[in-house]
N, C-alpha and C. Protein backbone atom coordinates (compact mmCIF):
# COMPACT_ATOMS: atom_id res chain seq x y z
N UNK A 1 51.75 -90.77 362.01
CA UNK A 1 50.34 -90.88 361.89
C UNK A 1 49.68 -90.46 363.16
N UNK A 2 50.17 -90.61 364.47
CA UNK A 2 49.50 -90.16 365.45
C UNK A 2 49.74 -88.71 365.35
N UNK A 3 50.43 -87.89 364.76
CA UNK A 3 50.16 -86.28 365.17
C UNK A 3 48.81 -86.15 364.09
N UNK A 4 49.23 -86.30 363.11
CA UNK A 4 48.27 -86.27 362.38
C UNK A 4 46.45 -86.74 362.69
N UNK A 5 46.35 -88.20 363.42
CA UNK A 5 44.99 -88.22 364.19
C UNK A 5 45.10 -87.11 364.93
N UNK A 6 45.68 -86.91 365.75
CA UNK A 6 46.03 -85.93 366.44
C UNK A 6 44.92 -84.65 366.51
N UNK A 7 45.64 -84.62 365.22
CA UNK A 7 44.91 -82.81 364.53
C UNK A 7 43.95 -83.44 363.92
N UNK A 8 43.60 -84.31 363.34
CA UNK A 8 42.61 -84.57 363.04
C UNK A 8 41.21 -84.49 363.95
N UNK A 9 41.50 -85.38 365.30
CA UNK A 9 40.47 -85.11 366.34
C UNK A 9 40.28 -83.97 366.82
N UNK A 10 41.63 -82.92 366.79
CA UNK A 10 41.20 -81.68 367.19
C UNK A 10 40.34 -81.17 366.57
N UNK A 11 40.84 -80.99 365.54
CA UNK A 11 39.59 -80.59 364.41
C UNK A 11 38.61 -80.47 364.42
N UNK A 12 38.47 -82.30 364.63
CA UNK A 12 36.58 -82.20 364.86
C UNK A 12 36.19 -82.00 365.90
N UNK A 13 36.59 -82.25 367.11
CA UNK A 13 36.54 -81.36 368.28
C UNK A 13 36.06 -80.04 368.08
N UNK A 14 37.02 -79.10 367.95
CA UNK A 14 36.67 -77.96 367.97
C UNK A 14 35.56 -77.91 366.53
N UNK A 15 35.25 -78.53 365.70
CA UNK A 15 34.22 -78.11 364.69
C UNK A 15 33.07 -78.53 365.70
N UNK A 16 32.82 -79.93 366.32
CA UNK A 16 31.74 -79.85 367.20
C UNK A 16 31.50 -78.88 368.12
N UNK A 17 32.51 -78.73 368.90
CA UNK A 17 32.27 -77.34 369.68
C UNK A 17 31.68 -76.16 369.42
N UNK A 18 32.41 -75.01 367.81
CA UNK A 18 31.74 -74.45 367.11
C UNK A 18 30.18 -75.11 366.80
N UNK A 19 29.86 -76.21 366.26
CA UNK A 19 28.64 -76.41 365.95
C UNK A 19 27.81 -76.16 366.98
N UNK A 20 28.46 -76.96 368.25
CA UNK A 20 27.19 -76.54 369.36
C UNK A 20 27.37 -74.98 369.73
N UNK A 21 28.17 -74.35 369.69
CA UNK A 21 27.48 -72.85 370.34
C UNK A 21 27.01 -72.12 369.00
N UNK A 22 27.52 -72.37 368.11
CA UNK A 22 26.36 -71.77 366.86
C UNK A 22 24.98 -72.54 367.03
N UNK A 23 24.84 -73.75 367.33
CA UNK A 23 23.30 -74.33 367.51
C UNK A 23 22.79 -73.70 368.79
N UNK A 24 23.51 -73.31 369.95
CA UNK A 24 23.17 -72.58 371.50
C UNK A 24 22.66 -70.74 370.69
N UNK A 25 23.23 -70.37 370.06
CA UNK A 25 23.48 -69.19 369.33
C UNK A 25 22.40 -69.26 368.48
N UNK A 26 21.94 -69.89 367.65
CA UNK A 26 20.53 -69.94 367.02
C UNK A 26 19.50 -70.34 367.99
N UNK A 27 19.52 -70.92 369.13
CA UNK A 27 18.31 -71.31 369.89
C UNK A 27 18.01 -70.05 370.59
N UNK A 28 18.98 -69.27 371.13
CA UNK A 28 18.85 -68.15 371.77
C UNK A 28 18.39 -67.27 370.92
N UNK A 29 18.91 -66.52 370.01
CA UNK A 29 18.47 -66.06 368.72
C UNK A 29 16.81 -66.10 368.53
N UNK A 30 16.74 -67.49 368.32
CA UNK A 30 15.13 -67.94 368.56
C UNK A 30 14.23 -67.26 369.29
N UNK A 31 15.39 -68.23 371.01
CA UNK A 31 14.02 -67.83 371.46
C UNK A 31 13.89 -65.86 371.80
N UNK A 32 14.73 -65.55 371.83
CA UNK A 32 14.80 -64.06 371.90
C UNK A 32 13.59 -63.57 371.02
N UNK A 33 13.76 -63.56 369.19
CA UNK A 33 13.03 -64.11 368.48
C UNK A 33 11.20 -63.63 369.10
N UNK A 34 10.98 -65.16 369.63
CA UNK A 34 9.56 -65.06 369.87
C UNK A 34 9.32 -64.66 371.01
N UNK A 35 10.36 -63.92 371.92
CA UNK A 35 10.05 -63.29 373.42
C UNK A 35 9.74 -62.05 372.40
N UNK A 36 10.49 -61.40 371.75
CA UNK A 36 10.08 -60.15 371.53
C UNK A 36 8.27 -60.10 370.54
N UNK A 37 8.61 -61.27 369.47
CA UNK A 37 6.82 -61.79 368.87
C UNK A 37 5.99 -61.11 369.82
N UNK A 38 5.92 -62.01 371.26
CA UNK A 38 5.43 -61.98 372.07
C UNK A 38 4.90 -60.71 372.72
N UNK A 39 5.91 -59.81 373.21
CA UNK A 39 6.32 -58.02 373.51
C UNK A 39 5.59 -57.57 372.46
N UNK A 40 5.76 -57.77 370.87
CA UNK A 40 5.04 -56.89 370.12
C UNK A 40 3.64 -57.30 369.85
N UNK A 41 2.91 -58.37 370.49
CA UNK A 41 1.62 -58.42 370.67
C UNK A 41 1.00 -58.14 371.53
N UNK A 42 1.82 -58.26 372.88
CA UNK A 42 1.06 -57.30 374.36
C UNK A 42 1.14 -56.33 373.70
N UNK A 43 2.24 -55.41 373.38
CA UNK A 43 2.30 -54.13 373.13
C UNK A 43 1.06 -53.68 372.33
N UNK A 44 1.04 -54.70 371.27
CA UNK A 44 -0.02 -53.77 370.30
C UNK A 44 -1.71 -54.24 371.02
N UNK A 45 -1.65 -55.28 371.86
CA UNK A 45 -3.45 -55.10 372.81
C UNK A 45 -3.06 -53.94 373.51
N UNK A 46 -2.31 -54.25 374.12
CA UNK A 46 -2.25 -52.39 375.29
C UNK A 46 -2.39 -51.57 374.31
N UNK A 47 -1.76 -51.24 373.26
CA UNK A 47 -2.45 -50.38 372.35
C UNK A 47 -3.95 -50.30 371.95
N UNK A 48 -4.09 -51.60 372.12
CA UNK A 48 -5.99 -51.16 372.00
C UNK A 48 -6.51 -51.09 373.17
N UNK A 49 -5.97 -51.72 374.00
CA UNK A 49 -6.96 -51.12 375.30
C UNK A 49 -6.76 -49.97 375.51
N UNK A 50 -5.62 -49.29 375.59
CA UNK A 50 -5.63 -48.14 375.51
C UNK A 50 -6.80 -47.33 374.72
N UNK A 51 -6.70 -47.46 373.42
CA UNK A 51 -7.30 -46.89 372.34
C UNK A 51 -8.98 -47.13 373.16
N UNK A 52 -9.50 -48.29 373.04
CA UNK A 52 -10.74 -48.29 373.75
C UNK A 52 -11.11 -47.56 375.17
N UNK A 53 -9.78 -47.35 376.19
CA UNK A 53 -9.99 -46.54 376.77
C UNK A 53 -9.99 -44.89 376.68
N UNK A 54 -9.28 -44.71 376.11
CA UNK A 54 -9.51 -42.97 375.49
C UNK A 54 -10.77 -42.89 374.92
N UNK A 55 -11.75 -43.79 374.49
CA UNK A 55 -12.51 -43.70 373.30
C UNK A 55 -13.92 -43.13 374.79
N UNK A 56 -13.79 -44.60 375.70
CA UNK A 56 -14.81 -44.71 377.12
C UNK A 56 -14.75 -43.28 377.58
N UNK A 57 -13.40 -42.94 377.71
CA UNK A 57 -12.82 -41.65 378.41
C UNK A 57 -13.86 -40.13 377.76
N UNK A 58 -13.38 -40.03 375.73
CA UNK A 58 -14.26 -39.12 375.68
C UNK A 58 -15.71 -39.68 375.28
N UNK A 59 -16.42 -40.47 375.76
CA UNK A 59 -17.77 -40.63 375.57
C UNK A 59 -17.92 -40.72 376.67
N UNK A 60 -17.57 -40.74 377.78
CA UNK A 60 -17.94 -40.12 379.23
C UNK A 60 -17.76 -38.72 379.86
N UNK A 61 -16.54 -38.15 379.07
CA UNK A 61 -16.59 -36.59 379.01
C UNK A 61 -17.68 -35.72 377.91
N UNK A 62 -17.91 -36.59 376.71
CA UNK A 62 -19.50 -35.94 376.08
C UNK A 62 -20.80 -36.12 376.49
N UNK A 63 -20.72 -37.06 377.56
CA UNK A 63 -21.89 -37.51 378.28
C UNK A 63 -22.41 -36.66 379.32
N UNK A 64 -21.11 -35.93 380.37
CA UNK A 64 -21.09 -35.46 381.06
C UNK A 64 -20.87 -33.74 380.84
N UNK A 65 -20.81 -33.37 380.01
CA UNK A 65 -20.78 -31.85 379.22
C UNK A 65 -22.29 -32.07 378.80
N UNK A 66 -22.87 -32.74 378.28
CA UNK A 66 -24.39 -32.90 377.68
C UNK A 66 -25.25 -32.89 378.94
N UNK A 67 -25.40 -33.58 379.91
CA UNK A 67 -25.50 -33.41 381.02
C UNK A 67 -25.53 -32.14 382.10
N UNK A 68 -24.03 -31.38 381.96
CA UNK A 68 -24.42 -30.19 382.39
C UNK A 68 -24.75 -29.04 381.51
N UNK A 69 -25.03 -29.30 379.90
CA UNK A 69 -25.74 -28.06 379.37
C UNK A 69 -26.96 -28.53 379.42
N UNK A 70 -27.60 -29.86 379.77
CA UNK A 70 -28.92 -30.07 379.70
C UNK A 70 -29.27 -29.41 381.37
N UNK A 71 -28.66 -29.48 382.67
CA UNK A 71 -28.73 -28.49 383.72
C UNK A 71 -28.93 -27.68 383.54
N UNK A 72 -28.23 -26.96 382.51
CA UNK A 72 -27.96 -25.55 382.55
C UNK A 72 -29.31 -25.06 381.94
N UNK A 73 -29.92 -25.76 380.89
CA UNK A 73 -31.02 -25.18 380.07
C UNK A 73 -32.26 -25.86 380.59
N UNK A 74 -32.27 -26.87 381.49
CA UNK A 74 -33.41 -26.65 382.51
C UNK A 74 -33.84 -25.78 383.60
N UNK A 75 -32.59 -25.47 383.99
CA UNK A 75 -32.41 -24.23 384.86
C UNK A 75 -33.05 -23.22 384.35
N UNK A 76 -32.31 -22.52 383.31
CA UNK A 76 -32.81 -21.42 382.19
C UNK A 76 -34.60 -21.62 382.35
N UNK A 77 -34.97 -22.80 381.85
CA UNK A 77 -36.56 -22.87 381.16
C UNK A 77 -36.98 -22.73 382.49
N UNK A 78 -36.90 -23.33 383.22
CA UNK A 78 -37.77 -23.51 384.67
C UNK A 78 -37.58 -21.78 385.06
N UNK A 79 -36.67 -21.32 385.17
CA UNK A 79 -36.39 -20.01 385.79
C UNK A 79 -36.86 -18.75 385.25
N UNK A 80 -37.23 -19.45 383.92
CA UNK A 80 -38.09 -18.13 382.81
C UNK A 80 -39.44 -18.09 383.23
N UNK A 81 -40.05 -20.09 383.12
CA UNK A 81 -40.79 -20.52 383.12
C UNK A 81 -41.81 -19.75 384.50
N UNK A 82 -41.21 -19.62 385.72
CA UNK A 82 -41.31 -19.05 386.92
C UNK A 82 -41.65 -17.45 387.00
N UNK A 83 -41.02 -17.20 386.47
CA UNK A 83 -40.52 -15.59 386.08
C UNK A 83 -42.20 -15.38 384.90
N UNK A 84 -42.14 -15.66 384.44
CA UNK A 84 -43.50 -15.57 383.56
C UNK A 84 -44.77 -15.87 384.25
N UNK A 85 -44.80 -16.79 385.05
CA UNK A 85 -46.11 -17.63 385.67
C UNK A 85 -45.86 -16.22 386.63
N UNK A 86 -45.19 -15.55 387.67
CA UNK A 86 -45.64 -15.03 388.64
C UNK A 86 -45.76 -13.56 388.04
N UNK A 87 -45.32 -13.37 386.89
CA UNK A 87 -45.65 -12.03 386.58
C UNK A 87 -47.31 -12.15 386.21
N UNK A 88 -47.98 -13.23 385.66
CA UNK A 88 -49.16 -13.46 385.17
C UNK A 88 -50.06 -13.59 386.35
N UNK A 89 -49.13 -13.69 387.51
CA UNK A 89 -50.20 -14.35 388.64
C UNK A 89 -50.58 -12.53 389.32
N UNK A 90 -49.50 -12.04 389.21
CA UNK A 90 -49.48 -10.21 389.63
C UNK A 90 -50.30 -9.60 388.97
N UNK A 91 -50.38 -10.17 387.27
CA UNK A 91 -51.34 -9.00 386.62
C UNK A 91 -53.00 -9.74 387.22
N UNK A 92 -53.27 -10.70 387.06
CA UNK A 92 -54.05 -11.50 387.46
C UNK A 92 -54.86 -11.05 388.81
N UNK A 93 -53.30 -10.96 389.64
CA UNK A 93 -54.35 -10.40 390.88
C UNK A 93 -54.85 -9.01 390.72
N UNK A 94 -54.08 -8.36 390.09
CA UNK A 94 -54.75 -6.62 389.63
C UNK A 94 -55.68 -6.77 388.68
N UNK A 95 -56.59 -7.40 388.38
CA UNK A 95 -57.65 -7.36 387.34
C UNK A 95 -57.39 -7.55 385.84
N UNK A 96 -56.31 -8.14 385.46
CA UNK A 96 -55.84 -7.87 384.34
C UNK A 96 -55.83 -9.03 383.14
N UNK A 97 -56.45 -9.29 382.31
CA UNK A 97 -56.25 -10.48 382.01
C UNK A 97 -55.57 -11.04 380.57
N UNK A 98 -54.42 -9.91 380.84
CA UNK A 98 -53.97 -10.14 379.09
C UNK A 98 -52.33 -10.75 379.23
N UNK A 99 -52.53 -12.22 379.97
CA UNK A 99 -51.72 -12.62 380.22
C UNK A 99 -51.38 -14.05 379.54
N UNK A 100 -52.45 -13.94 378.83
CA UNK A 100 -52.48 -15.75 377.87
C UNK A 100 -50.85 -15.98 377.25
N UNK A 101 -50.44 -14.64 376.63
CA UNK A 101 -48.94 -14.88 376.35
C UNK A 101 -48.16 -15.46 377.19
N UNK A 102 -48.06 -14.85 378.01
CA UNK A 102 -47.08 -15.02 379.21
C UNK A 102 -47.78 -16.39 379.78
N UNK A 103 -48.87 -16.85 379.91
CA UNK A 103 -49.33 -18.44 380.20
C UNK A 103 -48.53 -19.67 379.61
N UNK A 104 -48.74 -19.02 377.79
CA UNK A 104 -48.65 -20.03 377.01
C UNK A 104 -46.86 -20.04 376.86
N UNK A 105 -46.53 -18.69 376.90
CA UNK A 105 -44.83 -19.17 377.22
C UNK A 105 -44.10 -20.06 378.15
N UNK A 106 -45.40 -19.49 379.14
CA UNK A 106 -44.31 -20.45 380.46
C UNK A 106 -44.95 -22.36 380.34
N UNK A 107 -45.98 -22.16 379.94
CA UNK A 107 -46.41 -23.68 379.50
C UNK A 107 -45.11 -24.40 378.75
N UNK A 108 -44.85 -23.73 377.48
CA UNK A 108 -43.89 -24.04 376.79
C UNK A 108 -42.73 -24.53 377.25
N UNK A 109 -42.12 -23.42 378.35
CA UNK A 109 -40.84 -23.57 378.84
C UNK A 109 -40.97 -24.97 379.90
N UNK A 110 -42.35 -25.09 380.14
CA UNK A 110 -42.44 -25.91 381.57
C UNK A 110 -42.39 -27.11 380.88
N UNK A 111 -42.95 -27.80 379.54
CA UNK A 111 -42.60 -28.85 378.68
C UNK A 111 -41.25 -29.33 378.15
N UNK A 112 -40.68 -28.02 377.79
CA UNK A 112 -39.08 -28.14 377.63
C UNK A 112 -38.30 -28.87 378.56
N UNK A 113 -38.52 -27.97 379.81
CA UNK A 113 -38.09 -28.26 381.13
C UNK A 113 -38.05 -29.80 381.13
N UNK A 114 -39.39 -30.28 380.98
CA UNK A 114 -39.91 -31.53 381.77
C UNK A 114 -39.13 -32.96 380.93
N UNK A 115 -39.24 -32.34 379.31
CA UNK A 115 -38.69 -33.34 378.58
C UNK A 115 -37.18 -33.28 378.78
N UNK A 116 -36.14 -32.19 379.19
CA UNK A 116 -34.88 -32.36 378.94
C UNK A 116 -34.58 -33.08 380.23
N UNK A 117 -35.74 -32.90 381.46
CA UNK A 117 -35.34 -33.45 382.92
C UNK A 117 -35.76 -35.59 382.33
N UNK A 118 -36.67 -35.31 382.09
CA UNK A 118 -37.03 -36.81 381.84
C UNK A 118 -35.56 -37.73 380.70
N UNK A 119 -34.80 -36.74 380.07
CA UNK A 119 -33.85 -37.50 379.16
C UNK A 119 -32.66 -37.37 380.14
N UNK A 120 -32.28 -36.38 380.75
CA UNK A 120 -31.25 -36.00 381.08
C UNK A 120 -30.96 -36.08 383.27
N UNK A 121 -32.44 -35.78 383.28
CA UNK A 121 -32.16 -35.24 384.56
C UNK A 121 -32.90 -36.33 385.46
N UNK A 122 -33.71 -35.70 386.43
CA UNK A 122 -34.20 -36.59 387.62
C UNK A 122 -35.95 -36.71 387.06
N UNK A 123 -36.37 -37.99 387.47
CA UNK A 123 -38.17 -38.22 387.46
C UNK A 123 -38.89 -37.41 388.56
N UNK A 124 -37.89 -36.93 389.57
CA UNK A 124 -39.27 -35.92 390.30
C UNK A 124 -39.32 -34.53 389.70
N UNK A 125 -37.68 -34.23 389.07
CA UNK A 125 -37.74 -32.84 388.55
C UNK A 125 -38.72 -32.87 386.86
N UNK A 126 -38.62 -33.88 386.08
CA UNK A 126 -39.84 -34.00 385.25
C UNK A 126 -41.44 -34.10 385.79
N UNK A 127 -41.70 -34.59 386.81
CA UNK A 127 -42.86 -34.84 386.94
C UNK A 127 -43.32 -33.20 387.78
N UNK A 128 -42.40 -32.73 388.28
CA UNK A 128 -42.79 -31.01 389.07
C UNK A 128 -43.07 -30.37 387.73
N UNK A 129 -42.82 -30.49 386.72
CA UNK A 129 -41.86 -29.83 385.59
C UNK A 129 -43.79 -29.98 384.37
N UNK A 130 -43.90 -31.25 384.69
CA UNK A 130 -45.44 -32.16 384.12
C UNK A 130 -46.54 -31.02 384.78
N UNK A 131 -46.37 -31.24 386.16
CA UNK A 131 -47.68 -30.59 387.49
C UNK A 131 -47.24 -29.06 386.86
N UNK A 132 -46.41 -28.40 387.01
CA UNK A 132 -46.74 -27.19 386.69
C UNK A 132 -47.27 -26.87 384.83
N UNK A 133 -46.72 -27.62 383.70
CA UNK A 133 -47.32 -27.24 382.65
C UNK A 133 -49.12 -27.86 382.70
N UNK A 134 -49.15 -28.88 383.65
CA UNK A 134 -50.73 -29.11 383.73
C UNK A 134 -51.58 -27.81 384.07
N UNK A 135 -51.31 -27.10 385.32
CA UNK A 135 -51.57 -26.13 386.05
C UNK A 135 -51.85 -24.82 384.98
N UNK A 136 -50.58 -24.47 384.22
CA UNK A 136 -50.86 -23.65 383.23
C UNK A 136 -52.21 -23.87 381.97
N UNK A 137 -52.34 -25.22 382.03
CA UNK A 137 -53.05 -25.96 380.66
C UNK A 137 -54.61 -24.98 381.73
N UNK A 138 -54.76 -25.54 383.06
CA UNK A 138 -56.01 -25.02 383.76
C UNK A 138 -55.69 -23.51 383.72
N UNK A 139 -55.10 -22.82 384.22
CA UNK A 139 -55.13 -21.83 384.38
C UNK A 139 -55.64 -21.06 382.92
N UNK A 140 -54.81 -21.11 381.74
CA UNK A 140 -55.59 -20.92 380.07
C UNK A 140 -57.14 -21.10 380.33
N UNK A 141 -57.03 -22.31 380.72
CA UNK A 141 -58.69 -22.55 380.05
C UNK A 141 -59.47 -21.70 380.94
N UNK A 142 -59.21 -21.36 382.26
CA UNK A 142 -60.25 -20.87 383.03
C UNK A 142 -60.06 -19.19 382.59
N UNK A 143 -58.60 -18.82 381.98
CA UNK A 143 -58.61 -17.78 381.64
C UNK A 143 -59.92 -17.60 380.67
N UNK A 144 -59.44 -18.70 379.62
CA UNK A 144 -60.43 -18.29 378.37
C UNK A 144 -61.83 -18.43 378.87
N UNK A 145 -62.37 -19.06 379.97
CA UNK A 145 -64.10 -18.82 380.21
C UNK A 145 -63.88 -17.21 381.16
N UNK A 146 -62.83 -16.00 381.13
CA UNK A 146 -62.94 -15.34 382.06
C UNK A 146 -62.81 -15.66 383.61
N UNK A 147 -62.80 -16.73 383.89
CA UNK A 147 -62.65 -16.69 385.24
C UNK A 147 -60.84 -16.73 386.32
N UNK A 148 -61.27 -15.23 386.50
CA UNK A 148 -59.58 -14.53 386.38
C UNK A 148 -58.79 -15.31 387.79
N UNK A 149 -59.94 -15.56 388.76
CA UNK A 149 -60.05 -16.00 390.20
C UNK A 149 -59.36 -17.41 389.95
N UNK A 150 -59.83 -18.63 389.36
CA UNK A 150 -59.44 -19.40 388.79
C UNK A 150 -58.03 -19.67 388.34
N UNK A 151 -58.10 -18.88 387.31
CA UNK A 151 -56.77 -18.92 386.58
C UNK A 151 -55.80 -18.36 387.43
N UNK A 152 -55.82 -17.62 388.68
CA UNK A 152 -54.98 -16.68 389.18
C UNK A 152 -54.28 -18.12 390.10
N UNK A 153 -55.61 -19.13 390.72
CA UNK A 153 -55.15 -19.53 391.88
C UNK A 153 -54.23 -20.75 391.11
N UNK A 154 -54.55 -21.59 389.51
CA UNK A 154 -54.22 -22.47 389.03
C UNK A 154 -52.75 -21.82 388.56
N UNK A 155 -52.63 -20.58 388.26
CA UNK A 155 -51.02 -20.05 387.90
C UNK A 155 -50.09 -19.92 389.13
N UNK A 156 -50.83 -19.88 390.19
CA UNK A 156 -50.01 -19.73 391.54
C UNK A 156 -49.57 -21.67 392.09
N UNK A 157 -50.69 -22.28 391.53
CA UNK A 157 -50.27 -23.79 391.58
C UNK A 157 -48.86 -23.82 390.67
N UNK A 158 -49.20 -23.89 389.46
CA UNK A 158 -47.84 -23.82 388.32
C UNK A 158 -46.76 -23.55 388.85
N UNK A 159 -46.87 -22.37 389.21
CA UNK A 159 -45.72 -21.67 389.65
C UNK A 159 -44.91 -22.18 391.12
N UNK A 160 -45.63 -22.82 391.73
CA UNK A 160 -45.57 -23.53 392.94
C UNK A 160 -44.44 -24.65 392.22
N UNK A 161 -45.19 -25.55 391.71
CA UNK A 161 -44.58 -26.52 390.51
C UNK A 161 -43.53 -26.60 390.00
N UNK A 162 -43.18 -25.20 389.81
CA UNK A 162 -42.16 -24.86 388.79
C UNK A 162 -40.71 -24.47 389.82
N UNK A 163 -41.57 -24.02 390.62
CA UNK A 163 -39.83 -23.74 391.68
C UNK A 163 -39.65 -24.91 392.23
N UNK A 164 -40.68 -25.87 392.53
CA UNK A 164 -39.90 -27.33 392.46
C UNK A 164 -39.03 -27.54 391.98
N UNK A 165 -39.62 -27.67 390.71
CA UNK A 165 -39.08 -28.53 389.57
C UNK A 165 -37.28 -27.57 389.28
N UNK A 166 -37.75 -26.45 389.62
CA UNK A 166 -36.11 -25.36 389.58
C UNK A 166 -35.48 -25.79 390.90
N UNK A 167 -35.70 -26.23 392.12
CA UNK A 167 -35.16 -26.64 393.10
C UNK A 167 -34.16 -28.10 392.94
N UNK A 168 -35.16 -28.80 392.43
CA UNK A 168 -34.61 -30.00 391.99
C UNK A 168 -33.49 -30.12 390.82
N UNK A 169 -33.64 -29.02 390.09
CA UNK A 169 -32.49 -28.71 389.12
C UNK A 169 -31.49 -27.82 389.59
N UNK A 170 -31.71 -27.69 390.75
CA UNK A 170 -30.49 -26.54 392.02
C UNK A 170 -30.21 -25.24 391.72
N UNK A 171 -31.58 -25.10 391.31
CA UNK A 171 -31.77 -23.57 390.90
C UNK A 171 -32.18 -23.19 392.72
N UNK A 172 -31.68 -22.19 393.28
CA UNK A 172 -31.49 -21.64 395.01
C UNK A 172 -33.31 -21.30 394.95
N UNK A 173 -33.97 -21.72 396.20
CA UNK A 173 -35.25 -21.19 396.42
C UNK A 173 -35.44 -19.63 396.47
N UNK A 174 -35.59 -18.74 396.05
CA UNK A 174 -35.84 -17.33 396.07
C UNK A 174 -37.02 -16.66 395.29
N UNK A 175 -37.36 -15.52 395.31
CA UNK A 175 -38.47 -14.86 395.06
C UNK A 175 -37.92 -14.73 393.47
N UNK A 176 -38.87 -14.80 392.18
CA UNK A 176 -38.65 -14.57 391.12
C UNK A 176 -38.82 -12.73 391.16
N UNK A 177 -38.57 -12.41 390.05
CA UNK A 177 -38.37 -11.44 389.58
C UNK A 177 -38.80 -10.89 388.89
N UNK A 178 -39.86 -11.55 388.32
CA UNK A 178 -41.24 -11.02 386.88
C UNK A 178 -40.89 -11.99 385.88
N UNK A 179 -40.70 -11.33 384.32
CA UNK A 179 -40.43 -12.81 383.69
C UNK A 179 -39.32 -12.78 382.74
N UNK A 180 -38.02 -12.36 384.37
CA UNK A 180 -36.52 -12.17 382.86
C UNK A 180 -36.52 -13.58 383.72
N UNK A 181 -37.09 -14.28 383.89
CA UNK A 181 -36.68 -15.72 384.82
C UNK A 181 -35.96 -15.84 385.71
N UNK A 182 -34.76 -14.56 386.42
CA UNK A 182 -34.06 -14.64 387.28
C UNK A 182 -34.65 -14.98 388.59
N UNK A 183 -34.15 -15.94 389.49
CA UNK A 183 -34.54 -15.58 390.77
C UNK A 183 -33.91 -15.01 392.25
């Protein structure tokens, strides 16, 4: 009978033994388990921060492309805008007074100007952008009572105005060119 307890205690011995590293073996299991849970929920926020950052990324690269075509086409208007006012101010000084087109264009361009600077750009380059389409508004009207003297000196204001307002948009200070707007 004692070999027999014997093997008997071995038995359960080693069955307890087995039990505890299969119970060590499922706890690990476990916790492994919810370490990785864990890994696949950082993982998937870094996936959204990520995602929210690419998103910041291109709505700061469309912000900044909008930005420099709104430069680019203030540049343009102001530089036409210029280019028109001093060709009007040339015929003007030669006696000439069939320049209301070329007034009311560069008025136009000088409003363009002023509104894409006021959304996009700087408040002094809108407000140069304001002073010169004012200037044009006088210069018209004194056109239309004939008074060429007037209108000559109020288009040379404008135009004053307007290479501001092209300075401030980093268009280079230089002599215009008539009215392909280059300067």
């Amino acid at each position: 009978m004692g070999e027999g307890t014997s093997t008997a205690t071995s038995s359960r011995d080693t069955l307890r033994a087995l039990q505890a590293r299969t119970e060590a073996a499922l706890a690990r299991a476990q916790a492994l388990e919810q370490q990785l849970a864990q890994l696949e929920q950082a993982r998937q926020a870094d996936q959204q921060r990520i995602a929210a950052l690419e998103q910041q990324v291109a709505e700061e690269r469309g912000r900044r492309e909008e930005a420099e075509r709104s430069t680019g086409q203030r540049r343009q208007a102001l530089g036409m805008a210029t280019g028109d006012v001093d060709g009007a101010v040339d015929a003007l000084a030669g006696g000439s007074d069939a320049v209301g087109a070329s007034l009311a264009q560069a008025r136009a361009l000088a409003a363009q100007a002023s509104r894409n600077a006021s959304q996009h750009g700087s408040q002094a380059e809108a407000l140069a952008a304001d002073e010169a389409q004012r200037w044009l508004g006088v210069s018209q009207e004194a056109l239309s009572r004939g008074d060429l003297f007037q209108a000559r000196q109020a288009a040379a204001a404008a135009s004053q105005a307007a290479r501001r307002a092209g300075q401030l948009a980093g268009i280079p200070p230089r002599a215009s060119t008539g009215s392909s707007g280059a300067y």
